[in-house]
Structure formats: structure tokens, C-alpha cells
Protein backbone atom coordinates (compact mmCIF):
# COMPACT_ATOMS: atom_id res chain seq x y z
CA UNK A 1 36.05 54.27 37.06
CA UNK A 2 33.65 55.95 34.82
CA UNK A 3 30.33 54.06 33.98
CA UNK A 4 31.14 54.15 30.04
CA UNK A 5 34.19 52.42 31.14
CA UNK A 6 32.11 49.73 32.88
CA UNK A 7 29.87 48.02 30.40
CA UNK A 8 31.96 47.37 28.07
CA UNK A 9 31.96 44.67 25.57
CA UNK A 10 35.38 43.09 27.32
CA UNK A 11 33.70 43.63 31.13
CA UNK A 12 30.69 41.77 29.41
CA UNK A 13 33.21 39.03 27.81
CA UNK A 14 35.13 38.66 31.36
CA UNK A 15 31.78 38.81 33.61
CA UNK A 16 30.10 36.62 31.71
CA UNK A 17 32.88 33.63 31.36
CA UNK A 18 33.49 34.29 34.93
CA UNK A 19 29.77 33.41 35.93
CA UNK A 20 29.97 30.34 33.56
CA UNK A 21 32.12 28.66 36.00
CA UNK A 22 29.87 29.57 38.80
CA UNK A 23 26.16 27.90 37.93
CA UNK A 24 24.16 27.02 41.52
CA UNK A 25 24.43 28.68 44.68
CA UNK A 26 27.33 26.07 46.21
CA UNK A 27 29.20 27.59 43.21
CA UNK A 28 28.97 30.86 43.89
CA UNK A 29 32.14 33.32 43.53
CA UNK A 30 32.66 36.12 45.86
CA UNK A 31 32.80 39.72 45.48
CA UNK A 32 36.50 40.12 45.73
CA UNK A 33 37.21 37.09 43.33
CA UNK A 34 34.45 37.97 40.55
CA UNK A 35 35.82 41.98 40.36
CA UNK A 36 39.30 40.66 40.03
CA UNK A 37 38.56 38.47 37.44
CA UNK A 38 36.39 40.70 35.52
CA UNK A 39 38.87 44.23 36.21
CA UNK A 40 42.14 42.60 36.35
CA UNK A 41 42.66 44.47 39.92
CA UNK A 42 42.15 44.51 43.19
CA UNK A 43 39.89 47.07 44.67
CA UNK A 44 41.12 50.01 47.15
CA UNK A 45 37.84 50.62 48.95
CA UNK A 46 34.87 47.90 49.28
CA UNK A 47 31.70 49.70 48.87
CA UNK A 48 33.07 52.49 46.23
CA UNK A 49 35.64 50.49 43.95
CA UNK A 50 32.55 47.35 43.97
CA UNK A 51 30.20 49.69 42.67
CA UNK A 52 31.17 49.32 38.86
CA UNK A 53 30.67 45.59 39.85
CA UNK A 54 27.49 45.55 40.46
CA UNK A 55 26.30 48.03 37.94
CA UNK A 56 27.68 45.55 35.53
CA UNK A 57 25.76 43.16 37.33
CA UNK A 58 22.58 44.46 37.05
CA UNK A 59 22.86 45.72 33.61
CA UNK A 60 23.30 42.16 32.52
CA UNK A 61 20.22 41.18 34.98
CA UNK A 62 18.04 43.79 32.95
CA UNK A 63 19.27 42.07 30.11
CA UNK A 64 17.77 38.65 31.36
CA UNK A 65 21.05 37.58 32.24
CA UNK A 66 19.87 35.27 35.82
CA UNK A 67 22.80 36.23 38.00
CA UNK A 68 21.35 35.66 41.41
CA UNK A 69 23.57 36.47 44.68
CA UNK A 70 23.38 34.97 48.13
CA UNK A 71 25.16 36.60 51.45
CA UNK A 72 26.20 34.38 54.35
CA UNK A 73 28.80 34.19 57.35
CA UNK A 74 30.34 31.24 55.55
CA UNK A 75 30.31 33.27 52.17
CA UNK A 76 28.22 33.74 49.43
CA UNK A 77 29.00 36.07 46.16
CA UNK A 78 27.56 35.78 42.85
CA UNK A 79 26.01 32.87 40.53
CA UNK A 80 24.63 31.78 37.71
CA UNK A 81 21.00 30.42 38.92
CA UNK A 82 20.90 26.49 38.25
CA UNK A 83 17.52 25.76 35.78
CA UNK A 84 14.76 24.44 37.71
CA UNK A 85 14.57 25.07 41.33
CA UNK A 86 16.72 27.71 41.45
CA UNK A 87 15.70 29.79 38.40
CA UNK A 88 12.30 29.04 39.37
CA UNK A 89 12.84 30.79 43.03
CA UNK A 90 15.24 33.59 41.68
CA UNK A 91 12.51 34.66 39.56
CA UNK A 92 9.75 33.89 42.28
CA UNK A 93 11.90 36.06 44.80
CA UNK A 94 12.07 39.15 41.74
CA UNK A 95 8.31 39.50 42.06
CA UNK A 96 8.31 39.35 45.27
CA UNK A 97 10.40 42.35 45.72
CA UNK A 98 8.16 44.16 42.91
CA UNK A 99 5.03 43.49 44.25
CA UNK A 100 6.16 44.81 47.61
CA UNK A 101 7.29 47.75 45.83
CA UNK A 102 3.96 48.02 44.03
CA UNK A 103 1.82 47.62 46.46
CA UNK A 104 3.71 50.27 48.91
CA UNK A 105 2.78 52.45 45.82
CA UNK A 106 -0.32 51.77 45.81
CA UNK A 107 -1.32 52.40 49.47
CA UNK A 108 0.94 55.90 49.07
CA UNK A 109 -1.44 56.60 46.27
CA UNK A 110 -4.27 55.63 48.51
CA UNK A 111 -5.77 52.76 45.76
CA UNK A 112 -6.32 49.42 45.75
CA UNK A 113 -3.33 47.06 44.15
CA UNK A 114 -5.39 46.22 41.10
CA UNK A 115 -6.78 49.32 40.53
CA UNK A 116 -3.03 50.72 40.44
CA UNK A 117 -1.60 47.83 38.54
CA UNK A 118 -4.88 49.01 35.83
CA UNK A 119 -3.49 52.50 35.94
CA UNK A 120 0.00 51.49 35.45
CA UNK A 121 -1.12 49.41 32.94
CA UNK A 122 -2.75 52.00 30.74
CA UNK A 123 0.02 54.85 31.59
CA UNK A 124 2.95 52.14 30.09
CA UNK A 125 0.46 51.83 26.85
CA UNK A 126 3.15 49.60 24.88
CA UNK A 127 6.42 49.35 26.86
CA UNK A 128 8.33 46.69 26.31
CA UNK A 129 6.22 45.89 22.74
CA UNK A 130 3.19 44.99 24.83
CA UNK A 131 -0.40 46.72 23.78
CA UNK A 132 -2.34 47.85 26.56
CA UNK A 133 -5.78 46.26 26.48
């Protein structure tokens, strides 16, 4: 499956009425289930036929979309992050993961973390509709 054939408006439709079933982490649909539902097929190989999955997936995160994901023994899959609590950690766990990220970068770069998110800062100048100070 090609990526243009991926995000399309119908994937979008399907994922996104799929997921509206499936708000909170007990509710949470599983990788097999939510690619039937959203491809209308089952896949052939796990890893390879999931990928379009979870490009769709993240395309709608970037979006602001909060699909959040859990993995267990007993299950797991895909959700729709519940407000309060849940939102509140999904989006606590995304910075997290990019402040790890940033300050790995910084240490590479052999700066402090503030003095690299300053330099990052003036380098994105505007990105996102934001005016560096």
C-alpha cells in the first residue's frame, strides 16, 4: 500500500469513527481490529502490512488528534485519551519523550539544555506562527 493511498479522506473517515468508540484506555481497540476496520482487510504480515496503520496514526497525532496507545500481555491497542487524567498524562508523557530527545541533543552538541533550547529557538524564528523573541 502506497502512502498516498493511506491518508486518505475515507482512512481519515473510518480511523476516526473507529477511535470514537474507543475513548479511555479500558476501551482500547487492538491492532488487528482497528486496521480491519479502517482497511476493510486483514493484514498478511504484522510489522509490514501495520505500517500504513500507524502512519495514519501519527499523521492524525500531528494533527492534534490525542490517540494514545498502551501495550500489555492482557492487550492493549489504540484509544482515544479520556479528558482529564488521561489527556493530561498523554500529553505529560509527549514531553517527556521530547525533552529526552532534546536534551540527548544537547549533550551531543556539548551545551547546556537551555542554551540549546535558545538556539533552537532562534534557528525555528516563526514555525508554527510563533515569533522568536
Amino acid at each position: 500500500m502506497e502512502k498516498r493511498e493511506i491518508d486518505t479522506a475515507e482512512n481519515r473517515a473510518r480511523i476516526l469513527a473507529e477511535m470514537s468508540s474507543h475513548v479511555g484506555r479500558h476501551n482500547a481497540i487492538g491492532m488487528a481490529a482497528l486496521y480491519e476496520a479502517v482497511f476493510d482487510r486483514t493484514w498478511d504480515n504484522r510489522i509490514n502490512d501495520t505500517r500504513a496503520l500507524r502512519h495514519l496514526v501519527t499523521i492524525l497525532r500531528e494533527e492534534g488528534v490525542p490517540i494514545n496507545s498502551s501495550s500489555s500481555q492482557d492487550g492493549g491497542g489504540y484509544y482515544l485519551a479520556a479528558a482529564g487524567s488521561e489527556l493530561t498524562d498523554y500529553l505529560r508523557r509527549n514531553e517527556r519523550q521530547a525533552l529526552r530527545k532534546l536534551k540527548r541533543n544537547a549533550r551531543i552538541k556539548k551545551v547546556s539544555l537551555p542554551n540549546y533550547l535558545g538556539q533552537l529557538r532562534l534557528e525555528m524564528g516563526g514555525a508554527d506562527g510563533e515569533e522568536a523573541a
